[in-house]
N, C-alpha and C. Protein backbone atom coordinates (compact mmCIF):
# COMPACT_ATOMS: atom_id res chain seq x y z
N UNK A 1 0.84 -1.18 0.00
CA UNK A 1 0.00 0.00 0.00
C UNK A 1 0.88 1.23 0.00
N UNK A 2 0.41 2.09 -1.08
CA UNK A 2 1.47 3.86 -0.96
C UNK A 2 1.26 4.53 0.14
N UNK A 3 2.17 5.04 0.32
CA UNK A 3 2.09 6.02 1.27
C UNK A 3 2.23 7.27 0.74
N UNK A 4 1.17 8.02 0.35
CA UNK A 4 1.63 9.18 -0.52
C UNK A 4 2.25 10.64 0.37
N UNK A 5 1.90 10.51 1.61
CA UNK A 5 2.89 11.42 1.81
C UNK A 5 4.12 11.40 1.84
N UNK A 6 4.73 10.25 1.83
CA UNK A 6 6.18 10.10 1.52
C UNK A 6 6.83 10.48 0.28
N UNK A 7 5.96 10.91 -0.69
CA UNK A 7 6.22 11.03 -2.01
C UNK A 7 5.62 12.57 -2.25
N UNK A 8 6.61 13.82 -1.50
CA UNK A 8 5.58 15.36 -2.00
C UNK A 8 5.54 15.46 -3.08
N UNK A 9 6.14 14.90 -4.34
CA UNK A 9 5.61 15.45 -5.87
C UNK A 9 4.61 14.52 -5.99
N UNK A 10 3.60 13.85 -5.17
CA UNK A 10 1.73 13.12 -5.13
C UNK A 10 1.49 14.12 -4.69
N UNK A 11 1.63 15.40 -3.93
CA UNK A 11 0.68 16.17 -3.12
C UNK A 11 -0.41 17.06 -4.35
N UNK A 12 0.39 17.30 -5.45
CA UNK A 12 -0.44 18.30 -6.15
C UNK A 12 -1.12 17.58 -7.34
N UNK A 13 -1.16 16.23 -7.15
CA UNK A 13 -1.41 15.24 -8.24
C UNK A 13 -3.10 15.10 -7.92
N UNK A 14 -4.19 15.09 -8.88
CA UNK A 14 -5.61 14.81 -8.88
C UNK A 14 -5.34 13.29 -8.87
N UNK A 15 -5.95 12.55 -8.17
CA UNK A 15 -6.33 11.22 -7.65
C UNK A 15 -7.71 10.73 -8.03
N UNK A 16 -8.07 9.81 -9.17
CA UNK A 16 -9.23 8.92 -9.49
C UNK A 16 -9.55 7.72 -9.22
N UNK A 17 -10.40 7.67 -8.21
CA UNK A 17 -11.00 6.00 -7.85
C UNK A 17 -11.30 5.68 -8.77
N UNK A 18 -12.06 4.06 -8.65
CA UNK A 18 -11.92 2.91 -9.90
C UNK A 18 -13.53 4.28 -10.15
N UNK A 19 -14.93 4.27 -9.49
CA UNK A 19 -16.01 5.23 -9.70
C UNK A 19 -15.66 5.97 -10.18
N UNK A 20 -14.63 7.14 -9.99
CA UNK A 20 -14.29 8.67 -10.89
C UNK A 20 -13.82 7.78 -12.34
N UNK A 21 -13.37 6.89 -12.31
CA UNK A 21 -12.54 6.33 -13.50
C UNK A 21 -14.02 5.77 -14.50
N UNK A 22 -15.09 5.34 -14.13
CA UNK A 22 -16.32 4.66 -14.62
C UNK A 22 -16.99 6.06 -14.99
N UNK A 23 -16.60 6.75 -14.18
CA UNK A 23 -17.74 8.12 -14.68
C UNK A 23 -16.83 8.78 -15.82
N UNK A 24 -15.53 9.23 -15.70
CA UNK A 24 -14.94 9.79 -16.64
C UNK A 24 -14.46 9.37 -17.70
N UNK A 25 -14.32 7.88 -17.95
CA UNK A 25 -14.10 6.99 -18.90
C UNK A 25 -15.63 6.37 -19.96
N UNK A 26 -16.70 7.07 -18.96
CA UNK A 26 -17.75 5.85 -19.54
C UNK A 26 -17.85 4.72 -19.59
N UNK A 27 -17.18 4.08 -18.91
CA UNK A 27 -16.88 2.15 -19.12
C UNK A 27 -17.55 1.79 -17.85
N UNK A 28 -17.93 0.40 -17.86
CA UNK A 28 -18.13 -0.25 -16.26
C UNK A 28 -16.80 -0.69 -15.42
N UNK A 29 -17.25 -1.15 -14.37
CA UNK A 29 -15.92 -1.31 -13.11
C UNK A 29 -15.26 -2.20 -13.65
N UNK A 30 -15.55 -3.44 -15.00
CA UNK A 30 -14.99 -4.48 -14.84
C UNK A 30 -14.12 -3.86 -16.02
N UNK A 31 -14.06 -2.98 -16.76
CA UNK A 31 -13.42 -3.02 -17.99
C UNK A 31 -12.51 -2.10 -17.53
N UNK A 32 -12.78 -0.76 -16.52
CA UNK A 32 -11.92 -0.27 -15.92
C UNK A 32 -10.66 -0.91 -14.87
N UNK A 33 -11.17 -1.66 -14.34
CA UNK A 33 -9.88 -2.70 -13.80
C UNK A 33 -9.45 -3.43 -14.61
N UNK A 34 -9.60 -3.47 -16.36
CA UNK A 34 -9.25 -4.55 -17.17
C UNK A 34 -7.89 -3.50 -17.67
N UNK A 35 -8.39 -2.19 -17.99
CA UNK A 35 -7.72 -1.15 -18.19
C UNK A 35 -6.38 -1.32 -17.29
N UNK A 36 -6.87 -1.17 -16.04
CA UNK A 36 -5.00 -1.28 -14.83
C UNK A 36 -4.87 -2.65 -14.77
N UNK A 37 -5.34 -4.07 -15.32
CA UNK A 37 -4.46 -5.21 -15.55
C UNK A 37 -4.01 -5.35 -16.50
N UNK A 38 -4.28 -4.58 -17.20
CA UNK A 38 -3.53 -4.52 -18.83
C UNK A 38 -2.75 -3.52 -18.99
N UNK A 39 -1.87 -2.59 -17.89
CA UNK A 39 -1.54 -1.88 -18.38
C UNK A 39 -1.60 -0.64 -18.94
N UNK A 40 -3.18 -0.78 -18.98
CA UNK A 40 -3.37 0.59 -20.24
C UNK A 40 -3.11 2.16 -19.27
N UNK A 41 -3.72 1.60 -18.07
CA UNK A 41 -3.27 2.68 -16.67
C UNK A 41 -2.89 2.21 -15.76
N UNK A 42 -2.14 3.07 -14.64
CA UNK A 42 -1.44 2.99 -13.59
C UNK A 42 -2.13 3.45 -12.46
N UNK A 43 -2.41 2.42 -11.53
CA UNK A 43 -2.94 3.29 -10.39
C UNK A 43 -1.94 2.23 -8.96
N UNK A 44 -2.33 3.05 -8.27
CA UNK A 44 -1.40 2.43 -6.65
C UNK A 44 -3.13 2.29 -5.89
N UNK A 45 -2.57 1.43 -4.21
CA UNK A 45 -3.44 1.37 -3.54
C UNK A 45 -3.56 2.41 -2.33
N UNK A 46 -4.42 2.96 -2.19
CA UNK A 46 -4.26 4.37 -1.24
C UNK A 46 -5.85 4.11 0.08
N UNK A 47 -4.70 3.70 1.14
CA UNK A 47 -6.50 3.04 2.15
C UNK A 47 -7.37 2.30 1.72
N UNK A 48 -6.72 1.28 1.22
CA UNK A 48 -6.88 0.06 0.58
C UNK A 48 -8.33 0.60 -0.94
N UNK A 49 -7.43 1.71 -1.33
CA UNK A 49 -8.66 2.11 -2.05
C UNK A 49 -7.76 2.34 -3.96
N UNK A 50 -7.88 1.78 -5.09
CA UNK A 50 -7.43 2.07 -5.73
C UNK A 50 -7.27 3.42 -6.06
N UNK A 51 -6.27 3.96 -7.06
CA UNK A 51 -6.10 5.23 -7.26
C UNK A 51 -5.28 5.87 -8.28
N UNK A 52 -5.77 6.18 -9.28
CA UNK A 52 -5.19 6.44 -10.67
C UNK A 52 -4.66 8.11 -10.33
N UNK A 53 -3.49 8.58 -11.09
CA UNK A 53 -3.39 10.28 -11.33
C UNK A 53 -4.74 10.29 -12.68
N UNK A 54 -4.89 11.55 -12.47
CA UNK A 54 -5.69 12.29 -13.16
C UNK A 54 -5.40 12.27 -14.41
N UNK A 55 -3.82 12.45 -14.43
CA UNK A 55 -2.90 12.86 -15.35
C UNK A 55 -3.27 12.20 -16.50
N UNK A 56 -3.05 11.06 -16.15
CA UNK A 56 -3.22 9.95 -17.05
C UNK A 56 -4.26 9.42 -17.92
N UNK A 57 -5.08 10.78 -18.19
CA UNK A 57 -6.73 10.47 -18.85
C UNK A 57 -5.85 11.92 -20.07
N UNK A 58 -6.63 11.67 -20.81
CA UNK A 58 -6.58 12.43 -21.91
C UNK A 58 -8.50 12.75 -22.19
N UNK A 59 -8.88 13.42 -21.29
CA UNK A 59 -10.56 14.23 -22.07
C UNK A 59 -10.82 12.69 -21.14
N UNK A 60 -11.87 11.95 -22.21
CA UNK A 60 -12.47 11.23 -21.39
C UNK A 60 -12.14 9.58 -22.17
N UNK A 61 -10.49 9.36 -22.11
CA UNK A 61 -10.05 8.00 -22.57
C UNK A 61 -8.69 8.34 -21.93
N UNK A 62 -7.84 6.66 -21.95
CA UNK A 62 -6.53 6.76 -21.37
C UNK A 62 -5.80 7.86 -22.19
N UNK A 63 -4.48 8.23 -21.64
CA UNK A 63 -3.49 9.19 -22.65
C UNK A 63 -2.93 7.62 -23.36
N UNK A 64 -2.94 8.48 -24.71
CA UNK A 64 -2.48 6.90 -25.59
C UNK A 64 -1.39 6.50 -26.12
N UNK A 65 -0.36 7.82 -25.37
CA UNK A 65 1.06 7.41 -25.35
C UNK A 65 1.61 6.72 -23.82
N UNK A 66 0.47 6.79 -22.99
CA UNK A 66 1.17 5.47 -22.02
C UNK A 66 1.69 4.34 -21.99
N UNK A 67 0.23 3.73 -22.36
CA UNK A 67 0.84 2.33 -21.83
C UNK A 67 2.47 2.21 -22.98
N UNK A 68 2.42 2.16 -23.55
CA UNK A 68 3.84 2.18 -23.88
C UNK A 68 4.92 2.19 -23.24
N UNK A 69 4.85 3.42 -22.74
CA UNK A 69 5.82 3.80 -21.59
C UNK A 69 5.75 3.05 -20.38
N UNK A 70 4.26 2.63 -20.00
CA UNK A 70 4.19 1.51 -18.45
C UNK A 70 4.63 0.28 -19.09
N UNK A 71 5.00 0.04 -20.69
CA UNK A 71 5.41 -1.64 -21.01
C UNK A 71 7.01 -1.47 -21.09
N UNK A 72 7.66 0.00 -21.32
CA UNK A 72 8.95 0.03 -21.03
C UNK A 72 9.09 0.00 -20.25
N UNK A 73 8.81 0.06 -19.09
CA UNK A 73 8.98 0.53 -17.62
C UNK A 73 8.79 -0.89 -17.12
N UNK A 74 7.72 -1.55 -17.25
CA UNK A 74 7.63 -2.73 -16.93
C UNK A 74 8.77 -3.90 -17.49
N UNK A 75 8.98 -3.90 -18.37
CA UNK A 75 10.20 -4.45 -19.38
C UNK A 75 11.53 -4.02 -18.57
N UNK A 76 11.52 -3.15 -18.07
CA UNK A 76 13.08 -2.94 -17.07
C UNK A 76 12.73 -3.17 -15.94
N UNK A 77 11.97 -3.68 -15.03
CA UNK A 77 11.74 -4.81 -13.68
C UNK A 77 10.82 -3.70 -12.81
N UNK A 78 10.10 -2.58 -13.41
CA UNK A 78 9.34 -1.45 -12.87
C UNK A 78 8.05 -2.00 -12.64
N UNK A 79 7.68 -2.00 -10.78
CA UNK A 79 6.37 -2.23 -10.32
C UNK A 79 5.64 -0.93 -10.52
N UNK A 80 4.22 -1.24 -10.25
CA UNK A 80 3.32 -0.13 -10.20
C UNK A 80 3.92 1.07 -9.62
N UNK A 81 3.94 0.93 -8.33
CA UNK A 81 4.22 1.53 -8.04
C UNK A 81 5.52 2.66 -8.11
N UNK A 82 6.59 1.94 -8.53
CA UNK A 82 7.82 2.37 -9.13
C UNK A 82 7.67 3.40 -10.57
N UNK A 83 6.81 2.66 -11.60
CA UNK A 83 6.56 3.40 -12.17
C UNK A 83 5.80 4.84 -12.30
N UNK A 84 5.04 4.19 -11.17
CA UNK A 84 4.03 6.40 -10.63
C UNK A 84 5.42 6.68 -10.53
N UNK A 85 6.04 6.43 -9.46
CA UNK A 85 6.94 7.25 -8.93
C UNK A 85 7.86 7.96 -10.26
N UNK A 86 8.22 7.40 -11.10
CA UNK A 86 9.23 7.75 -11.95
C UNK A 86 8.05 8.90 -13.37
N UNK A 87 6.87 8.41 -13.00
CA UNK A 87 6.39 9.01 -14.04
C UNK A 87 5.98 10.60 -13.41
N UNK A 88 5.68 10.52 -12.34
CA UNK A 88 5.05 11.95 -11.50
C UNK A 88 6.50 13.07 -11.59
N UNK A 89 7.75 11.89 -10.80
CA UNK A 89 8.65 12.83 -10.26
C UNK A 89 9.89 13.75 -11.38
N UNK A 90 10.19 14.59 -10.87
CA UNK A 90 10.93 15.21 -12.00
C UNK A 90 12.09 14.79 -12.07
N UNK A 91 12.61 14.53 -13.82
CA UNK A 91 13.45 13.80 -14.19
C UNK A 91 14.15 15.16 -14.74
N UNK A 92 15.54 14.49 -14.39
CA UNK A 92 16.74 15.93 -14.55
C UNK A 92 16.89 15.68 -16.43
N UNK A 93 17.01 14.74 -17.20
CA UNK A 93 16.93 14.23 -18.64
C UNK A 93 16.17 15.36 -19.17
N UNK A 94 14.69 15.09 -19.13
CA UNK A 94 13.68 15.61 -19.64
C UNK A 94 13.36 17.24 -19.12
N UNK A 95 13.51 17.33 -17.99
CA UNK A 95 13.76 18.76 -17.46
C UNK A 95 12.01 19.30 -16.78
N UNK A 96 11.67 17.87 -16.97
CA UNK A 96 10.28 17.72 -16.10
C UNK A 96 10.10 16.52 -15.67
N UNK A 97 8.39 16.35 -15.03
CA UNK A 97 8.11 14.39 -14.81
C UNK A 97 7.40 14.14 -16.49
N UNK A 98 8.34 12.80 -16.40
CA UNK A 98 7.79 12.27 -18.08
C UNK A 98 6.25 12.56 -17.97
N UNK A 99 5.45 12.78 -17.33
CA UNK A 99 3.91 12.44 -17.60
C UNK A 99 3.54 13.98 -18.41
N UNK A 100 4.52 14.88 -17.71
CA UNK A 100 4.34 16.09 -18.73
C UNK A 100 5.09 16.42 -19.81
N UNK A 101 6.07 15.33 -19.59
CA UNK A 101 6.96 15.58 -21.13
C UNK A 101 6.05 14.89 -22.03
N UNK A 102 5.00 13.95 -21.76
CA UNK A 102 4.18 13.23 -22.64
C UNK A 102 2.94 13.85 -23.02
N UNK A 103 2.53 14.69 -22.50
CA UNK A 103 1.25 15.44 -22.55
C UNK A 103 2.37 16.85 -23.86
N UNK A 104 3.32 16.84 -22.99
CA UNK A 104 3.97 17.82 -24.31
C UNK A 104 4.72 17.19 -25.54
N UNK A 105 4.22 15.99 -26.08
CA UNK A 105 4.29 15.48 -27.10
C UNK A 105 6.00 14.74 -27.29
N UNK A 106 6.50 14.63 -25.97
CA UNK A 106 7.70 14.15 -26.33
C UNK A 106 7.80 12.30 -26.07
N UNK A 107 7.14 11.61 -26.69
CA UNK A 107 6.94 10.71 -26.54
C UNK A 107 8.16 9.48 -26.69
N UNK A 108 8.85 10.11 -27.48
CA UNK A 108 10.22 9.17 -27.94
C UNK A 108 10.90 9.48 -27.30
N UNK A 109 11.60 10.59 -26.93
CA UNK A 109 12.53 10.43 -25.76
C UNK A 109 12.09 10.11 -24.30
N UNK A 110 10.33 10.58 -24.21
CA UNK A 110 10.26 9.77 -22.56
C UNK A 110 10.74 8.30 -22.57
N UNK A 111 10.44 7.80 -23.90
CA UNK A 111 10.50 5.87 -23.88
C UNK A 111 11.94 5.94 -24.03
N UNK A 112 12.58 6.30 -24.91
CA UNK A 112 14.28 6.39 -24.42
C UNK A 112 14.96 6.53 -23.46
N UNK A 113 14.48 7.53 -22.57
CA UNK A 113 14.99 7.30 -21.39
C UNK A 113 14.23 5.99 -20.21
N UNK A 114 13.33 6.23 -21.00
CA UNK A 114 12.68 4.73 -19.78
C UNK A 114 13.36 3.71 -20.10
N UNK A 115 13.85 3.60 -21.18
CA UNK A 115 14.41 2.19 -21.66
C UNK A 115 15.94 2.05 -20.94
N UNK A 116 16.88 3.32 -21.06
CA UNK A 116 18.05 3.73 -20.13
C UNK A 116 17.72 2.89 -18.91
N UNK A 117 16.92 2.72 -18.12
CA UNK A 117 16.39 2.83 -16.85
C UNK A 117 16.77 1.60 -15.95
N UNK A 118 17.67 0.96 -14.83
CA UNK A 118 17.22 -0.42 -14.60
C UNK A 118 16.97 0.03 -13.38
């Protein structure tokens, strides 16, 4: 289970239960948890309560340069949780956290450096 105060770059992060994720996705609960066993999103457990960043929605579908990046990440021995961490926190490379170098269209070098990564 996270402990997100141990982690201050979670403090300013929007947080979506599996419900915010059914309402803002339009999908039911089962396809939304099919979504974080597949990868397609990342969420941690927070008071035994799942919990996606915000970040990670594009309007009202996953951002669709993720999972990519969670299969590089995963491909170099990166748990869930490891991967929030690396995706939220700011990376000295990119000169932000990849989740905004990805929203700013830099999609090939976030996966380049994820791939760097062990």
């Amino acid at each position: 289970m996270t402990d997100l105060s141990q982690r201050p770059w979670f403090a300013d992060t929007e947080w979506l239960t599996v419900p915010d994720l059914v309402e803002r996705l339009g999908l039911g609960v089962s396809r939304v948890r099919r979504l974080l066993e597949e990868h397609v999103l990342v969420g941690t457990r927070v008071d035994g309560v799942t919990k996606v960043p915000a970040v990670f929605l594009d309007g009202s579908e996953p951002r669709h340069d993720l999972r990519g990046t969670l299969t590089v990440l995963s491909d170099n021995g990166f748990d869930d949780d490891e991967a929030l961490d690396w995706m939220l926190s700011h990376d000295e490379a990119l000169g932000t956290s990849p989740v905004a170098a990805l929203q700013a269209g830099r999609k090939a070098e976030v996966r380049r450096i994820a791939q760097s990564l062990l």
